[in-house]
C-alpha atoms as a PDB file:
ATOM      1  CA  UNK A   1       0.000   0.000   0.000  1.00  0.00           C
ATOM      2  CA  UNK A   2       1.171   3.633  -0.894  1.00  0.00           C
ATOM      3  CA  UNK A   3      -0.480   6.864  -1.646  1.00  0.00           C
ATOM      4  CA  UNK A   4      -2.354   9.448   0.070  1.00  0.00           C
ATOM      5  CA  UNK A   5      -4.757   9.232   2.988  1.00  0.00           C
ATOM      6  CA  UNK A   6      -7.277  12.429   4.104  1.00  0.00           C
ATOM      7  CA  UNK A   7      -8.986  11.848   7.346  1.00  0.00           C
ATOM      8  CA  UNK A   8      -9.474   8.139   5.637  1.00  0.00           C
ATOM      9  CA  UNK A   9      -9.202   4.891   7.889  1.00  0.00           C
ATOM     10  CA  UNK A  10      -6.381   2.025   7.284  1.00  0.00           C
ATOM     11  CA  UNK A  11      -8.103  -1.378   9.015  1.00  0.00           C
ATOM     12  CA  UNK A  12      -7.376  -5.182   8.736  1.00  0.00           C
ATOM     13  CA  UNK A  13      -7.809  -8.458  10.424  1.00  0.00           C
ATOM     14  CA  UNK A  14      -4.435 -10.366   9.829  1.00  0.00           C
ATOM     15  CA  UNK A  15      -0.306  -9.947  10.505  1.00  0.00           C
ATOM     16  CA  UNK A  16       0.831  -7.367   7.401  1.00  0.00           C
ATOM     17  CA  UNK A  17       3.499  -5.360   6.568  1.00  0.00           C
ATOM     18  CA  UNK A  18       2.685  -2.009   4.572  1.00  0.00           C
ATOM     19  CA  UNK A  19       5.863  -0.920   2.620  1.00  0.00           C
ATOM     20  CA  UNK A  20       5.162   1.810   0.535  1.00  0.00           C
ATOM     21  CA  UNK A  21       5.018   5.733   1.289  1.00  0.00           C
ATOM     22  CA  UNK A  22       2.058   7.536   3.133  1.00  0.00           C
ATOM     23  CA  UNK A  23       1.380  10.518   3.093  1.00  0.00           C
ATOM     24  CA  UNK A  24      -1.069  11.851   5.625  1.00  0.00           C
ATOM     25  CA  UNK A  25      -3.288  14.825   4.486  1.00  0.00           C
ATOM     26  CA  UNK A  26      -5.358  15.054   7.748  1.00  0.00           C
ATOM     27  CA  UNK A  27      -5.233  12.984  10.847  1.00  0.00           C
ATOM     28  CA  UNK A  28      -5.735   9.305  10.196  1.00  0.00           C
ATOM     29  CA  UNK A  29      -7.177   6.450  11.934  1.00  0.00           C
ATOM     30  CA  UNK A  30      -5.724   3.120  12.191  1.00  0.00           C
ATOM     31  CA  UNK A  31      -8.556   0.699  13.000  1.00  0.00           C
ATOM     32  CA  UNK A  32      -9.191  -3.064  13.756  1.00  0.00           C
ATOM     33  CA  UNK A  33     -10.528  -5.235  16.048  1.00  0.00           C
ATOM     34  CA  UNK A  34      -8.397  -8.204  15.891  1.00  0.00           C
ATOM     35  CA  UNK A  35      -6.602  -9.639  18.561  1.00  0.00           C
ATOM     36  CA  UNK A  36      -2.605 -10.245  18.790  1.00  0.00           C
ATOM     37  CA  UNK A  37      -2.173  -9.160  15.364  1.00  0.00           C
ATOM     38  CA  UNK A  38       0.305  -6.750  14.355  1.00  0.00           C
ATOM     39  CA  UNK A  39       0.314  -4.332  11.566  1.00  0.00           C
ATOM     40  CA  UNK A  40       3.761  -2.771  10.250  1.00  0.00           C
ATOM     41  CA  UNK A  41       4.520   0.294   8.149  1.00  0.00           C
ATOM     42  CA  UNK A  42       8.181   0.629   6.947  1.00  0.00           C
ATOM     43  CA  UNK A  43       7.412   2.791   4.231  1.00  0.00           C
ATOM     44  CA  UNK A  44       7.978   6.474   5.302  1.00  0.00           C
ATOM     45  CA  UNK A  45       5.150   8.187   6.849  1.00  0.00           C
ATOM     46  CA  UNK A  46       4.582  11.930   5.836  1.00  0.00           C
ATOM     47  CA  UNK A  47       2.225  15.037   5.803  1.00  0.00           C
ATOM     48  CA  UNK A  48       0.878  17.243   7.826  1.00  0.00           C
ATOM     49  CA  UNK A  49      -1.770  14.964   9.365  1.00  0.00           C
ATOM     50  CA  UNK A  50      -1.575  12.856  12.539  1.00  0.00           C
ATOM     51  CA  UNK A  51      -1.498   9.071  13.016  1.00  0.00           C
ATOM     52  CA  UNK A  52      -4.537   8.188  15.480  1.00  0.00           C
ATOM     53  CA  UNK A  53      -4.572   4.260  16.923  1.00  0.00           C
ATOM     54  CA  UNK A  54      -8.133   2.853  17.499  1.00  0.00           C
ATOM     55  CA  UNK A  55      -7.195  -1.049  17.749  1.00  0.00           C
ATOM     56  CA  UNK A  56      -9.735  -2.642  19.798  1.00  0.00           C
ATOM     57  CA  UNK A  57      -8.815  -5.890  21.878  1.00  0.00           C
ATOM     58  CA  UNK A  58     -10.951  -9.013  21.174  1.00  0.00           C
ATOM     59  CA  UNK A  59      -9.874 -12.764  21.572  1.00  0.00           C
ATOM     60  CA  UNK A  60      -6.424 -13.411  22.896  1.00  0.00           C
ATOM     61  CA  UNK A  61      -4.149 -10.162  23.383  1.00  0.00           C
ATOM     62  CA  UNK A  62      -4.008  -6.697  22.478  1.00  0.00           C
ATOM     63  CA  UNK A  63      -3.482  -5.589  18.311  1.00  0.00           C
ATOM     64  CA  UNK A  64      -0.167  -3.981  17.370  1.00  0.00           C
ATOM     65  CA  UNK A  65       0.874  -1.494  15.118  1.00  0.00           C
ATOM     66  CA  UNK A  66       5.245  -1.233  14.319  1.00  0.00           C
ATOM     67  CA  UNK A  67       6.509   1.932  12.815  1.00  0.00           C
ATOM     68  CA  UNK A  68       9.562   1.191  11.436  1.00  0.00           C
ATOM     69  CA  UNK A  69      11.088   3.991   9.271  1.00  0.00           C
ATOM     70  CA  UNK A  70      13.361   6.550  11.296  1.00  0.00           C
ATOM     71  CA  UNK A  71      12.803   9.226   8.710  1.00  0.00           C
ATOM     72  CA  UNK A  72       9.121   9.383   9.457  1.00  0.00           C
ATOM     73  CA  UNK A  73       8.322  13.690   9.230  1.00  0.00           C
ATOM     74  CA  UNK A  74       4.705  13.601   9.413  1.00  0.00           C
ATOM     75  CA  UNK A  75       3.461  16.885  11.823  1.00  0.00           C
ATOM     76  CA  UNK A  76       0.241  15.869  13.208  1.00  0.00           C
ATOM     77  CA  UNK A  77       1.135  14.188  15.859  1.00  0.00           C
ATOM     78  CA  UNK A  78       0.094  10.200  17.451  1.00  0.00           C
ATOM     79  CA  UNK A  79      -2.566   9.885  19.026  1.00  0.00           C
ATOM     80  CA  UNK A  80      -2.248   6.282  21.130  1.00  0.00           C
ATOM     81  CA  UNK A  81      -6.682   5.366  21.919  1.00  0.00           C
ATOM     82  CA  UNK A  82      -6.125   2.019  22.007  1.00  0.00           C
ATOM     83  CA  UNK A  83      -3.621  -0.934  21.644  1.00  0.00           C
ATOM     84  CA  UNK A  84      -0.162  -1.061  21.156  1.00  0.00           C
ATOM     85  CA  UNK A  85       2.417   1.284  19.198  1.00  0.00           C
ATOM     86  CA  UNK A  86       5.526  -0.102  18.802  1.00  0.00           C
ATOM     87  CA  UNK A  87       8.946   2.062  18.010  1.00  0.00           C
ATOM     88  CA  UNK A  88      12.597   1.669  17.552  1.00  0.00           C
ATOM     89  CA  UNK A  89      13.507   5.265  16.986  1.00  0.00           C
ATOM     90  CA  UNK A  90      12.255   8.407  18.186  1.00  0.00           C
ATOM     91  CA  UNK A  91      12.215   9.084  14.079  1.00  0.00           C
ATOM     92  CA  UNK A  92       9.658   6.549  14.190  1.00  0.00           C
ATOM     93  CA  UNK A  93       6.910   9.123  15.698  1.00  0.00           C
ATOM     94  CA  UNK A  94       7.550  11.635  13.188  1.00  0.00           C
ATOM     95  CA  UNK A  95       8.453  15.668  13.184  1.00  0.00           C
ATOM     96  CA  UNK A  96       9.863  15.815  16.371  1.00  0.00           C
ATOM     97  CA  UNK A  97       7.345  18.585  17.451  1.00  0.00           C
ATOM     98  CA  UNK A  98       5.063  16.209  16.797  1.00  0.00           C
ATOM     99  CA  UNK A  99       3.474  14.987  19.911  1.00  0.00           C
ATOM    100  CA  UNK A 100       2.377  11.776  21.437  1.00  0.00           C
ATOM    101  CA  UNK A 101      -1.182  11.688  22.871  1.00  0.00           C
ATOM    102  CA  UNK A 102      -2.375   8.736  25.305  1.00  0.00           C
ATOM    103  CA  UNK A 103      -6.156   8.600  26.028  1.00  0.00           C
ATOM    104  CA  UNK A 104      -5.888   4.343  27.006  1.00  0.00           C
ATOM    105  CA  UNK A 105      -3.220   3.049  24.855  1.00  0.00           C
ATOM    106  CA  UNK A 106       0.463   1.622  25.246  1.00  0.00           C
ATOM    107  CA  UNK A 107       3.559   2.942  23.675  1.00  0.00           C
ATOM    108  CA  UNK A 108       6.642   0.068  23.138  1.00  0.00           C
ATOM    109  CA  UNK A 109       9.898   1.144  22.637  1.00  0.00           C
ATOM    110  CA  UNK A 110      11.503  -1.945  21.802  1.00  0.00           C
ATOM    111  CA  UNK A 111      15.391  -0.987  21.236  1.00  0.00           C
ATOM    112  CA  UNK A 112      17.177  -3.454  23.612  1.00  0.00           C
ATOM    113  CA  UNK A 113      20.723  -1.464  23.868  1.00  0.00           C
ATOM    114  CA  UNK A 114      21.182   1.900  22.858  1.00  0.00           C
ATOM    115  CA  UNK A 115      19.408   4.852  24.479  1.00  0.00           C
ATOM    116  CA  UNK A 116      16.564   6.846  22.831  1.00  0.00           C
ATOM    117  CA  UNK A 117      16.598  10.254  23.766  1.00  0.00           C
ATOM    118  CA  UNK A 118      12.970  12.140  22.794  1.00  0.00           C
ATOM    119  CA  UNK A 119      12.088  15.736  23.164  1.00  0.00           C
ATOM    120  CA  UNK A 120       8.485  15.499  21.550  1.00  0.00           C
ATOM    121  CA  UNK A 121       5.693  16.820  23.785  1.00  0.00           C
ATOM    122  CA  UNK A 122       3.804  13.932  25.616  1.00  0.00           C
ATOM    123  CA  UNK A 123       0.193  14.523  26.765  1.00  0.00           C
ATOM    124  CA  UNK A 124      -2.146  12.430  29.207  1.00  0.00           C
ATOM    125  CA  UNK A 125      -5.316  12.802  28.351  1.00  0.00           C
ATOM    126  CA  UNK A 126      -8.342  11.320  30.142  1.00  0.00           C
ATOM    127  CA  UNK A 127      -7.553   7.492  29.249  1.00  0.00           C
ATOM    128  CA  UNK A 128      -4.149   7.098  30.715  1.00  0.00           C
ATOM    129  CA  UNK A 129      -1.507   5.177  29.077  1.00  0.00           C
ATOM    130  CA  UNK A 130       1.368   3.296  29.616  1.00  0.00           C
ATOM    131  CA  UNK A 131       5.022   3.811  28.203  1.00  0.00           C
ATOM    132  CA  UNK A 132       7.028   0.212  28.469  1.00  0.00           C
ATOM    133  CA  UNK A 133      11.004   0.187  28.057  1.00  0.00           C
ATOM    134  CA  UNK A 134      12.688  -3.253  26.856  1.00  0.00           C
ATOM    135  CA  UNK A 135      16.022  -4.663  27.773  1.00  0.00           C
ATOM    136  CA  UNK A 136      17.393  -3.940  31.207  1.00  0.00           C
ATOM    137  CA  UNK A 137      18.369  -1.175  33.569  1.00  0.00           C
ATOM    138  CA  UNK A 138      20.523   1.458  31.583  1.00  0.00           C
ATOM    139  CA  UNK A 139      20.669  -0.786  28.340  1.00  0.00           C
ATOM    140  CA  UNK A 140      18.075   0.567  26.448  1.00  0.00           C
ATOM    141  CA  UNK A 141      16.555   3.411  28.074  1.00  0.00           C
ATOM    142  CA  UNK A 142      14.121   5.878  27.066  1.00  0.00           C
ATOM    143  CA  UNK A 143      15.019   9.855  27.806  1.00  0.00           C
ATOM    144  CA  UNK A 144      12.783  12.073  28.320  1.00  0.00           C
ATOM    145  CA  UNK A 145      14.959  15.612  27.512  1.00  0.00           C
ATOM    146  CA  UNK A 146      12.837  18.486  27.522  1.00  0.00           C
ATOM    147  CA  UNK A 147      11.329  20.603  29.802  1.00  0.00           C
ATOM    148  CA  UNK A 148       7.439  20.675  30.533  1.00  0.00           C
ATOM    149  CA  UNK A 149       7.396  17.731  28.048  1.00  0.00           C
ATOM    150  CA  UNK A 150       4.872  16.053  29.873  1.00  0.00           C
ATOM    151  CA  UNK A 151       1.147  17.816  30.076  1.00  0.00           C
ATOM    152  CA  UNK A 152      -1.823  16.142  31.446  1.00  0.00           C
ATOM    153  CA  UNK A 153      -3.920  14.988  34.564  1.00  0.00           C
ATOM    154  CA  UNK A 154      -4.436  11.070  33.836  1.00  0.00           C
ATOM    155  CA  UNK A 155      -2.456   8.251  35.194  1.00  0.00           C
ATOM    156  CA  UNK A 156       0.890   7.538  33.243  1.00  0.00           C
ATOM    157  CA  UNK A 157       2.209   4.103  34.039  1.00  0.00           C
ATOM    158  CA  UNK A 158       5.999   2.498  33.596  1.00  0.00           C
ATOM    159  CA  UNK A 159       6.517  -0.952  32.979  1.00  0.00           C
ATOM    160  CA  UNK A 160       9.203  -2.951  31.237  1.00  0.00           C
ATOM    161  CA  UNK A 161      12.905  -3.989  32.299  1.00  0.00           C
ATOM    162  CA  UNK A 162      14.936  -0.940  31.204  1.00  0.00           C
ATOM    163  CA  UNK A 163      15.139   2.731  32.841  1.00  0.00           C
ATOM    164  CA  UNK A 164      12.916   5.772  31.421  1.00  0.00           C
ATOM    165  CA  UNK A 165      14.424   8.325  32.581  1.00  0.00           C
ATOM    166  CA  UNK A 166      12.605  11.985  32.781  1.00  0.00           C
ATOM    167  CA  UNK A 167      15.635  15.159  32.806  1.00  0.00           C
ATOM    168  CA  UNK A 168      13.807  17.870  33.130  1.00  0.00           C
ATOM    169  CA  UNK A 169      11.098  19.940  35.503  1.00  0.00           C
ATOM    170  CA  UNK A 170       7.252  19.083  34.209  1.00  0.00           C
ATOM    171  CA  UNK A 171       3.675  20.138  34.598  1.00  0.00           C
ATOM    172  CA  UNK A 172       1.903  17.083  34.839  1.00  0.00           C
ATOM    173  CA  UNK A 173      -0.721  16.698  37.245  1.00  0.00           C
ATOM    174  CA  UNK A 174      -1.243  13.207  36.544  1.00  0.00           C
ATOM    175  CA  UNK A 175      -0.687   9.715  38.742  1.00  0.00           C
ATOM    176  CA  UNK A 176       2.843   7.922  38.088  1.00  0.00           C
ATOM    177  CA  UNK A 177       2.483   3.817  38.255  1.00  0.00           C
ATOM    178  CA  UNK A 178       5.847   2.353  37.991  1.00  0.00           C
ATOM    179  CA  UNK A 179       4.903  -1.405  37.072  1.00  0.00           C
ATOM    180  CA  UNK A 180       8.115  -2.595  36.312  1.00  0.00           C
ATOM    181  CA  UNK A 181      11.923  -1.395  35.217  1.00  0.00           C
ATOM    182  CA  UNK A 182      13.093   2.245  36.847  1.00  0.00           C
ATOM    183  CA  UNK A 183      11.644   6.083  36.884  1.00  0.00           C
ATOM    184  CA  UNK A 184      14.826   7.606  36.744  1.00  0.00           C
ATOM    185  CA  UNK A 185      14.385  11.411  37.788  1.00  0.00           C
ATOM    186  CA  UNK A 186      17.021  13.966  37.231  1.00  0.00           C
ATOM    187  CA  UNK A 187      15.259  17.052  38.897  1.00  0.00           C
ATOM    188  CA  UNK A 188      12.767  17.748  41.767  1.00  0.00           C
ATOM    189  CA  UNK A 189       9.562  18.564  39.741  1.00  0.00           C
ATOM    190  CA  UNK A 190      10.335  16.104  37.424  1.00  0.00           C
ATOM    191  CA  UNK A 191       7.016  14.460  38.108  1.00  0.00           C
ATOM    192  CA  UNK A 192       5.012  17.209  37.814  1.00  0.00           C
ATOM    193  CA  UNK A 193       3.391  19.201  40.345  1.00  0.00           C
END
C-alpha cells in the first residue's frame, strides 16, 4: 500500500506489513478489532496529518501497530486510543514537534541497547496510558529531555525492564504507576506538580 490518505481509515484483520510511502493529508485512523495481530509500516510516513490508533482488543491479546522507518516527518502528531504502538527510533513518531497523545493506549519502545533520547511533547489525556522500556536497567533506556514535556492529569504508568528516565522539571498533574523497570528522575519537579 502507498499513496495518500485524508482523514481516511487504514483497518485489517491479519499480521501485514505495509511498505510503501504515506502521506497523511489530515489525521488518520488506524482501526481493527483483531486480537494479537500486528500491523507494520516501513514505508515512510509523511504530511501534515496525525497518526490516530483505534485497535480494539478481542480474543487473545491486544493488536499492534510497528513503525519502522526513522525518517518518518509527518506533523500531526500520534494519538495512542487504544492498543499497542511499537517504536525503535524516536524518528519513528515523526516531526519531532510532533506529539504523542495517550487517552488508554500503550507505547513500546523496543530498542534493547542503545538509548533513545525524545524531546516530543507527551500529553495524558483522560484514558491514561502506559510507556514500556525493553532490555534492562541502563541498556536501552528511554530519555525524556525536555522541559514541561509532559502535560496532562491522567495516570501515566511504567513498565518494562529498562530505565525511562525523565531530565527535566514538568507540569503534569497526573498519577505515576511504575509497574516494572526504573523512573529515573534527574530534577525535583520532574514528576510534575
Amino acid at each position: 500500500l502507498s499513496g495518500a490518505l485524508v482523514g481516511g481509515n487504514i483497518s485489517g484483520a491479519v499480521n501485514n506489513t505495509l511498505s510503501g510511502p504515506l502521506t497523511l493529508n489530515a489525521t488518520s485512523n488506524i482501526s481493527t478489532n483483531w486480537s494479537d495481530k500486528t500491523l507494520t509500516i516501513t514505508g515512510k510516513i509523511s504530511g501534515a496529518g496525525g497518526l490516530q490508533l483505534d485497535l480494539t482488543t478481542s480474543g487473545n491479546g491486544a493488536p499492534n501497530l510497528t513503525l519502522s522507518n526513522a525518517t518518518n516527518d509527518y506533523t500531526g502528531g500520534t494519538f495512542i486510543n487504544s492498543g499497542i504502538l511499537r517504536f525503535s527510533a524516536d524518528g519513528n513518531l515523526g516531526a519531532a514537534t510532533g506529539s504523542v497523545t495517550f487517552n488508554g493506549g500503550q507505547l513500546i519502545d523496543t530498542a534493547t541497547t542503545g538509548v533513545i533520547t525524545m524531546s516530543r511533547p507527551i500529553v495524558v489525556s483522560s484514558g491514561g496510558g502506559t510507556i514500556t522500556t525493553s532490555g534492562t536497567g541502563a541498556a536501552g533506556s528511554l530519555v525524556l529531555s525536555a522541559a514541561n514535556q509532559i502535560s496532562g492529569s491522567a495516570a501515566l504508568s511504567k513498565s518494562g525492564g529498562s530505565d525511562l528516565q525523565i531530565m527535566q522539571n514538568n507540569a503534569f498533574a497526573g498519577v505515576w504507576n511504575v509497574v516494572s523497570g526504573n523512573l529515573v528522575v534527574s530534577s525535583a519537579n520532574a514528576l510534575g506538580t
